[in-house]
Protein backbone atom coordinates (compact mmCIF):
# COMPACT_ATOMS: atom_id res chain seq x y z
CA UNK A 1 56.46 52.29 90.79
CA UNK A 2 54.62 52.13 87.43
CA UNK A 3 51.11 52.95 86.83
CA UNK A 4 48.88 49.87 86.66
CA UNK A 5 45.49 48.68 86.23
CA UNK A 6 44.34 45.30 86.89
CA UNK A 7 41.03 44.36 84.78
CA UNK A 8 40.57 48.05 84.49
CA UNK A 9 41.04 48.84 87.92
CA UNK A 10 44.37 50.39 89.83
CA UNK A 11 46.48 47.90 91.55
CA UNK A 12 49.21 46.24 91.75
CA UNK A 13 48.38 42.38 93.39
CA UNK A 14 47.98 39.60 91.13
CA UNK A 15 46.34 36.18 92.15
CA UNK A 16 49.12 33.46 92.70
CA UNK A 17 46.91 31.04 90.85
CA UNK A 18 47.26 33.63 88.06
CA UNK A 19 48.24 31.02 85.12
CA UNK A 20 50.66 33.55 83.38
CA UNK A 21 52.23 33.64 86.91
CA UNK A 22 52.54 29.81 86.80
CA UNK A 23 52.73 28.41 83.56
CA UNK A 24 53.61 31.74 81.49
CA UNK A 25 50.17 31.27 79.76
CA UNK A 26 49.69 34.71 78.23
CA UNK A 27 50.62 36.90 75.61
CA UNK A 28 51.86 40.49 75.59
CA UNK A 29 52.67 43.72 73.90
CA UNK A 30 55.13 46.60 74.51
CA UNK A 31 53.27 50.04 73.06
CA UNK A 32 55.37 53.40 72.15
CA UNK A 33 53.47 56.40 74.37
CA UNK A 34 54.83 60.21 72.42
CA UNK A 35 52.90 63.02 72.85
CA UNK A 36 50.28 61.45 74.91
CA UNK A 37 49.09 58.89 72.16
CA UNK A 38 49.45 55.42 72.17
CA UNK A 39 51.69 54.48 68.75
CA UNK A 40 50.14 51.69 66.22
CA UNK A 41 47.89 50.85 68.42
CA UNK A 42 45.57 49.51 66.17
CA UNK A 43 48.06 47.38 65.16
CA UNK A 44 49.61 46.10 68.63
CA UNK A 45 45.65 45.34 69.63
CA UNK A 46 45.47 43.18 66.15
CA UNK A 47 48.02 40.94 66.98
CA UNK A 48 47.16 40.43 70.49
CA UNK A 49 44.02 39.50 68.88
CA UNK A 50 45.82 37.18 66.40
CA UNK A 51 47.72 35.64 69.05
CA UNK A 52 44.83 35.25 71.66
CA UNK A 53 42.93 33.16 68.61
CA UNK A 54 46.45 31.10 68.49
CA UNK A 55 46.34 30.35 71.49
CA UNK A 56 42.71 29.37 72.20
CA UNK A 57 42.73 32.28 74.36
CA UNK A 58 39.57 34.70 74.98
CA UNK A 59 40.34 37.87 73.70
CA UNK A 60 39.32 41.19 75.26
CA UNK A 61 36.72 43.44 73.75
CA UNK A 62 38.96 46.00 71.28
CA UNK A 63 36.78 48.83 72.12
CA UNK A 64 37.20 48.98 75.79
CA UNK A 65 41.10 48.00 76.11
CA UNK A 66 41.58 51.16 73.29
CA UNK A 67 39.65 53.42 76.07
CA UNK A 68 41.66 52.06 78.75
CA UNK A 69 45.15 52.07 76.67
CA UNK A 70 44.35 55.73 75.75
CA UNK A 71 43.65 56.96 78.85
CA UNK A 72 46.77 55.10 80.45
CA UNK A 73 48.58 56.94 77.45
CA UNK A 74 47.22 60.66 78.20
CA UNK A 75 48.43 59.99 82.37
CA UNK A 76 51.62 61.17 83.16
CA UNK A 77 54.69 61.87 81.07
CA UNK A 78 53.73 62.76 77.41
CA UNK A 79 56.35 59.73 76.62
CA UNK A 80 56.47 56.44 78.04
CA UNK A 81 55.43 53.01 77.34
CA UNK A 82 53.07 50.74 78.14
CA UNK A 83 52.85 46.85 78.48
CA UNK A 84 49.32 45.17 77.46
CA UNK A 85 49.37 41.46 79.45
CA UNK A 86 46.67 39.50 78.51
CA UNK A 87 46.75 35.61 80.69
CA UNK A 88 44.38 33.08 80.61
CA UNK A 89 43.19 33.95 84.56
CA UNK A 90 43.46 31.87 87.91
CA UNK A 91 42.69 28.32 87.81
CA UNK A 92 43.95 25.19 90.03
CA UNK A 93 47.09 23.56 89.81
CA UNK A 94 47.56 21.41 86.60
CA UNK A 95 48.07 22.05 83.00
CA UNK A 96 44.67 21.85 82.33
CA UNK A 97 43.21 25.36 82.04
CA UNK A 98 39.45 25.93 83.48
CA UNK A 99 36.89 25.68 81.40
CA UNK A 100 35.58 29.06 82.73
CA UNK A 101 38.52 30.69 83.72
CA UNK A 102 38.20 34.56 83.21
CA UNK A 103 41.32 36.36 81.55
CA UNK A 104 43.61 38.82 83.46
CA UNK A 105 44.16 41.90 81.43
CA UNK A 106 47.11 43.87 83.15
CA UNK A 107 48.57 47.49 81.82
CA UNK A 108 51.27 48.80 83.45
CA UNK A 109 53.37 52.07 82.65
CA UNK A 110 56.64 52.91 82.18
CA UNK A 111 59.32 55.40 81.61
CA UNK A 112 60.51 55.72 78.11
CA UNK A 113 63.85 54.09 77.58
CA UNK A 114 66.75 56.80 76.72
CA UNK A 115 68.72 55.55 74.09
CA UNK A 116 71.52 57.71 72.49
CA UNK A 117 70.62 59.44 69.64
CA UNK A 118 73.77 58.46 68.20
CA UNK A 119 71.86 54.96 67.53
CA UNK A 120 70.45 56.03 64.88
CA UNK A 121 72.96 58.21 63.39
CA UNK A 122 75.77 55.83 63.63
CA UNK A 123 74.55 52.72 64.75
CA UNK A 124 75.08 50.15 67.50
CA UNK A 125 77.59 47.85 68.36
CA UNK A 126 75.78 44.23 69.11
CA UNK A 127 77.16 40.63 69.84
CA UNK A 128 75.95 36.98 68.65
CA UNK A 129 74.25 35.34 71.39
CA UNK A 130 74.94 31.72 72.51
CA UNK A 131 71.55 30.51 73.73
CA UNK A 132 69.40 29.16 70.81
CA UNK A 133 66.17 29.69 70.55
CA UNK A 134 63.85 26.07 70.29
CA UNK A 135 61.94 25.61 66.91
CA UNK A 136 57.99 25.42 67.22
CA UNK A 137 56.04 25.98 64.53
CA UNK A 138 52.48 26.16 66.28
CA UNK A 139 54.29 29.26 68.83
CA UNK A 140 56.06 30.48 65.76
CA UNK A 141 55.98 34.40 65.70
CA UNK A 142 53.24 34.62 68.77
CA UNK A 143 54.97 37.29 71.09
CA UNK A 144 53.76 35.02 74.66
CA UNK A 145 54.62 35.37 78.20
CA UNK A 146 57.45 32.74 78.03
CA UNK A 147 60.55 34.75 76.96
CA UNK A 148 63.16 32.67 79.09
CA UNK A 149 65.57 32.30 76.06
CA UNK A 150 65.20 35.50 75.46
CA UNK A 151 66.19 36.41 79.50
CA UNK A 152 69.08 34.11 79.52
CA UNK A 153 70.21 35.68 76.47
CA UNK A 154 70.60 38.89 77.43
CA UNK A 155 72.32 37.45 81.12
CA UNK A 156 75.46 37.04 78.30
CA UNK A 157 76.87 40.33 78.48
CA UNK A 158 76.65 43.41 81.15
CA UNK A 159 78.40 45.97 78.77
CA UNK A 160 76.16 48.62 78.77
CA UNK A 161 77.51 49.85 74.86
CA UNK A 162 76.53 47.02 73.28
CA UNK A 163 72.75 47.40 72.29
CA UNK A 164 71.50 44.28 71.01
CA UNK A 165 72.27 40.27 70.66
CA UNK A 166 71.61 38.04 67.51
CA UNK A 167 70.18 34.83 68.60
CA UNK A 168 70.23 31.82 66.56
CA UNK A 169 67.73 28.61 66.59
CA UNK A 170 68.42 24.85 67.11
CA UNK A 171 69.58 24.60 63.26
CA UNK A 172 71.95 28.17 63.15
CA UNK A 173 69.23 29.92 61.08
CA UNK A 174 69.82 34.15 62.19
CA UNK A 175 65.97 34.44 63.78
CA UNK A 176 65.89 38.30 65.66
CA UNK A 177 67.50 40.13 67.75
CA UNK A 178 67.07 39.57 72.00
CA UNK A 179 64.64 42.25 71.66
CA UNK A 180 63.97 42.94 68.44
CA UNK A 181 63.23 41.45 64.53
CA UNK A 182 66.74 41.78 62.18
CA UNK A 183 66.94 42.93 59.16
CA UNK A 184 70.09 42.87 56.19
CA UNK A 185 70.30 44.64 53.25
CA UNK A 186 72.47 43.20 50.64
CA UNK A 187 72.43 44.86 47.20
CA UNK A 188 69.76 47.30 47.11
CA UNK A 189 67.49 44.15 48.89
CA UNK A 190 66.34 44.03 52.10
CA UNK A 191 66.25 40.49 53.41
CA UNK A 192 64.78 39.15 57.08
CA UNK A 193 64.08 35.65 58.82
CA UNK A 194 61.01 33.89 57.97
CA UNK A 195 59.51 32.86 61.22
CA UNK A 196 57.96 29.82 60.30
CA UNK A 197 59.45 27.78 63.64
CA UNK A 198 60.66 30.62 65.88
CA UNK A 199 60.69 34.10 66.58
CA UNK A 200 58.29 36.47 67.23
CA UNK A 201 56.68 38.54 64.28
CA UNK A 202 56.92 42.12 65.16
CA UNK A 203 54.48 45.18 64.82
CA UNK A 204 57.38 47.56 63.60
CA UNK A 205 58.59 44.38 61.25
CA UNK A 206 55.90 44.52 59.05
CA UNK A 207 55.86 48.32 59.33
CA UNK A 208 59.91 48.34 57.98
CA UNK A 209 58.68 45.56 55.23
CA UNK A 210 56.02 47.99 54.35
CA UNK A 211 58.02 51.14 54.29
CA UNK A 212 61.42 49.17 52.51
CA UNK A 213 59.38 49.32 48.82
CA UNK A 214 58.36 53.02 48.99
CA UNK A 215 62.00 53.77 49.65
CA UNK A 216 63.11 51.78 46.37
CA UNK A 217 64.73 48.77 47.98
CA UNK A 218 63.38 44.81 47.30
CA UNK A 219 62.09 42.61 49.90
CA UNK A 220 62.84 38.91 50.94
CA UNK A 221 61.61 36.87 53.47
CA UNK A 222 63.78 33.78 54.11
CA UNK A 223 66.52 31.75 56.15
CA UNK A 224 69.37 33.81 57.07
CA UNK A 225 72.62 32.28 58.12
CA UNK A 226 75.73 33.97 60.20
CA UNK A 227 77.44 34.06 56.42
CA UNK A 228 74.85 36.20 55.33
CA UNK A 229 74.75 38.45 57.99
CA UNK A 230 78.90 39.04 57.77
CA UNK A 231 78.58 39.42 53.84
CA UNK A 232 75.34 42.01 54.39
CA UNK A 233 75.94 45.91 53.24
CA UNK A 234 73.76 46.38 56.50
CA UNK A 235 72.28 45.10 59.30
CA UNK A 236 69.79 46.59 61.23
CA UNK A 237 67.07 45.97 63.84
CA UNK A 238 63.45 46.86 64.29
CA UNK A 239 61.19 47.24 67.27
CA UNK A 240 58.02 49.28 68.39
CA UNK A 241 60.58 51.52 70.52
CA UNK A 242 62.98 51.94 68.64
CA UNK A 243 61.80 52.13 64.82
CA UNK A 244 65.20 50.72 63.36
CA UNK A 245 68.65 50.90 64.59
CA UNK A 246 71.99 50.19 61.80
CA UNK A 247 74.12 48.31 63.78
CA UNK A 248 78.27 49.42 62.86
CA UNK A 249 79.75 47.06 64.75
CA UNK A 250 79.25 43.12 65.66
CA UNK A 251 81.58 41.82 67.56
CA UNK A 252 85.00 42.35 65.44
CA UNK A 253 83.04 42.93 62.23
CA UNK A 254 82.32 46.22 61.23
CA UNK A 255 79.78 47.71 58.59
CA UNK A 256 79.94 51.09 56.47
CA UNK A 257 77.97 53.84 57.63
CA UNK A 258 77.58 54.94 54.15
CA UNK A 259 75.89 51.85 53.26
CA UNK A 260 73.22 52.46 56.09
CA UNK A 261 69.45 53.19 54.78
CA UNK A 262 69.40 56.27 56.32
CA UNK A 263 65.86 57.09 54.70
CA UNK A 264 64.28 53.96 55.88
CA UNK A 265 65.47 54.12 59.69
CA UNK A 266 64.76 58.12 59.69
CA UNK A 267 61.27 56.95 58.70
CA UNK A 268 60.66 53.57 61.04
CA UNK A 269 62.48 56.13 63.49
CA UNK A 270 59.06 59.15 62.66
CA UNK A 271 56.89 55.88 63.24
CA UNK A 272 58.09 55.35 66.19
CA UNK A 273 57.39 58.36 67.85
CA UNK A 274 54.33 58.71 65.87
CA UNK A 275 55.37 61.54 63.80
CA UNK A 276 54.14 59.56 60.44
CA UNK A 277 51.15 57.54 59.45
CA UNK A 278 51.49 53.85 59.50
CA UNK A 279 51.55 52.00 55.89
């Protein structure tokens, strides 16, 4: 079983009144562990902050949870990950959350996923997904505890060599991957989703966005649609774990592995694993 500390303290019982239990009332983040450190933290503990104030949440003192990330980081296995849960506490039943309800802070880790290094090298097949994501604008780009689109998504296919799915919203805009932010570069540009209504805005996205300029390709930020995404020189996707995979196949669509950035994802890929400085 993974490690795990409840409010700072080993276990692994959680109240049933818990309201990320009942309502999915929470937020969360999924942190890269190499060589004992804890990767862009500062950054994964900024958004949770960022998302907390979102969601009228109280956020946890930044100070203490970087003590208690860093030691979680330092126990075991020089690689793993960890996952940061922050809910708004136990309360009675009913929407309405206490007015003094204290917050549940849970850390639990993990072994580190082994993915082919192939990935990287020549990229992964993926599929389009079916289930659409909904459009809300005040959720918009918030990574919180209610990922069931996400988990029906991925309940579409049980082929273990394909990587990743490309979900869609209400309106057919390309939003992210099931588990990560996309990415397409089309003539020396690199183009992803605005997540104005959906999505979730990723650490390692705005690392990539960051990280495109000093490797001499343009930046967009806009609506994608499936036509764009077949017309692309590359696609690619981003997470915390991964850095940034090309993708060579989709489906019955192939891309060019000699149009793959393979500058940018060696570099998102050295992020990842915390072998170069964040932008």
């Amino acid at each position: 079983m993974a490690a795990a500390l409840i409010n700072g303290r080993p276990a692994d019982c959680l109240s049933i009144a818990d309201r990320g239990l009942q309502y999915g009332d929470g937020l969360f983040e999924t942190i890269a562990v190499h060589a004992g450190k804890a990767i862009l933290l500062a950054q994964h503990l900024q958004r949770l902050v960022d998302g907390c104030q979102r969601l009228l949440l109280l956020p946890p003192d930044p100070a203490d949870l970087t003590r208690r990330i860093e030691s979680l980081a330092r126990d075991g296995n020089p690689s793993a990950v960890i996952k940061l849960i922050i809910t708004r506490g136990a309360s009675g039943r009913g929407y309405a959350p206490a007015p003094r309800a204290r917050p549940t802070t849970i850390l639990t880790r993990h072994a580190f996923p082994a993915y082919p290094d192939a990935w990287w090298r020549d990229g992964i097949a993926a599929r389009w997904c079916d289930m659409r994501l909904g459009r809300n604008a005040r959720l918009a780009g918030v990574k919180h505890l209610n990922r069931l689109e996400q988990v029906l998504a991925r309940a579409e296919w049980t082929d273990s060599t394909i990587a990743e799915g490309i979900m869609r919203d209400s309106e057919a805009h390309v939003i992210e991957g099931v588990m990560s932010n996309l990415f397409i570069l089309k003539d020396n540009c690199l183009h992803t989703p605005k997540l104005a209504e959906s999505g979730v805005d990723g650490v390692m996205r705005r690392q990539v966005l960051k990280m495109a300029d000093a490797c001499g390709y343009d930046t967009r930020v806009g609506v994608i649609h499936r036509k764009d995404v077949l017309a692309a020189d590359a696609l690619l996707f981003s997470n915390s774990l991964i850095g940034l995979w090309p993708v060579r196949r989709l489906e019955t669509h192939g891309f060019q592995p000699a149009a793959f950035p393979t500058k940018l994802v060696a570099s998102a890929r050295a992020l990842a694993r915390g072998e170069q400085a964040a932008s």
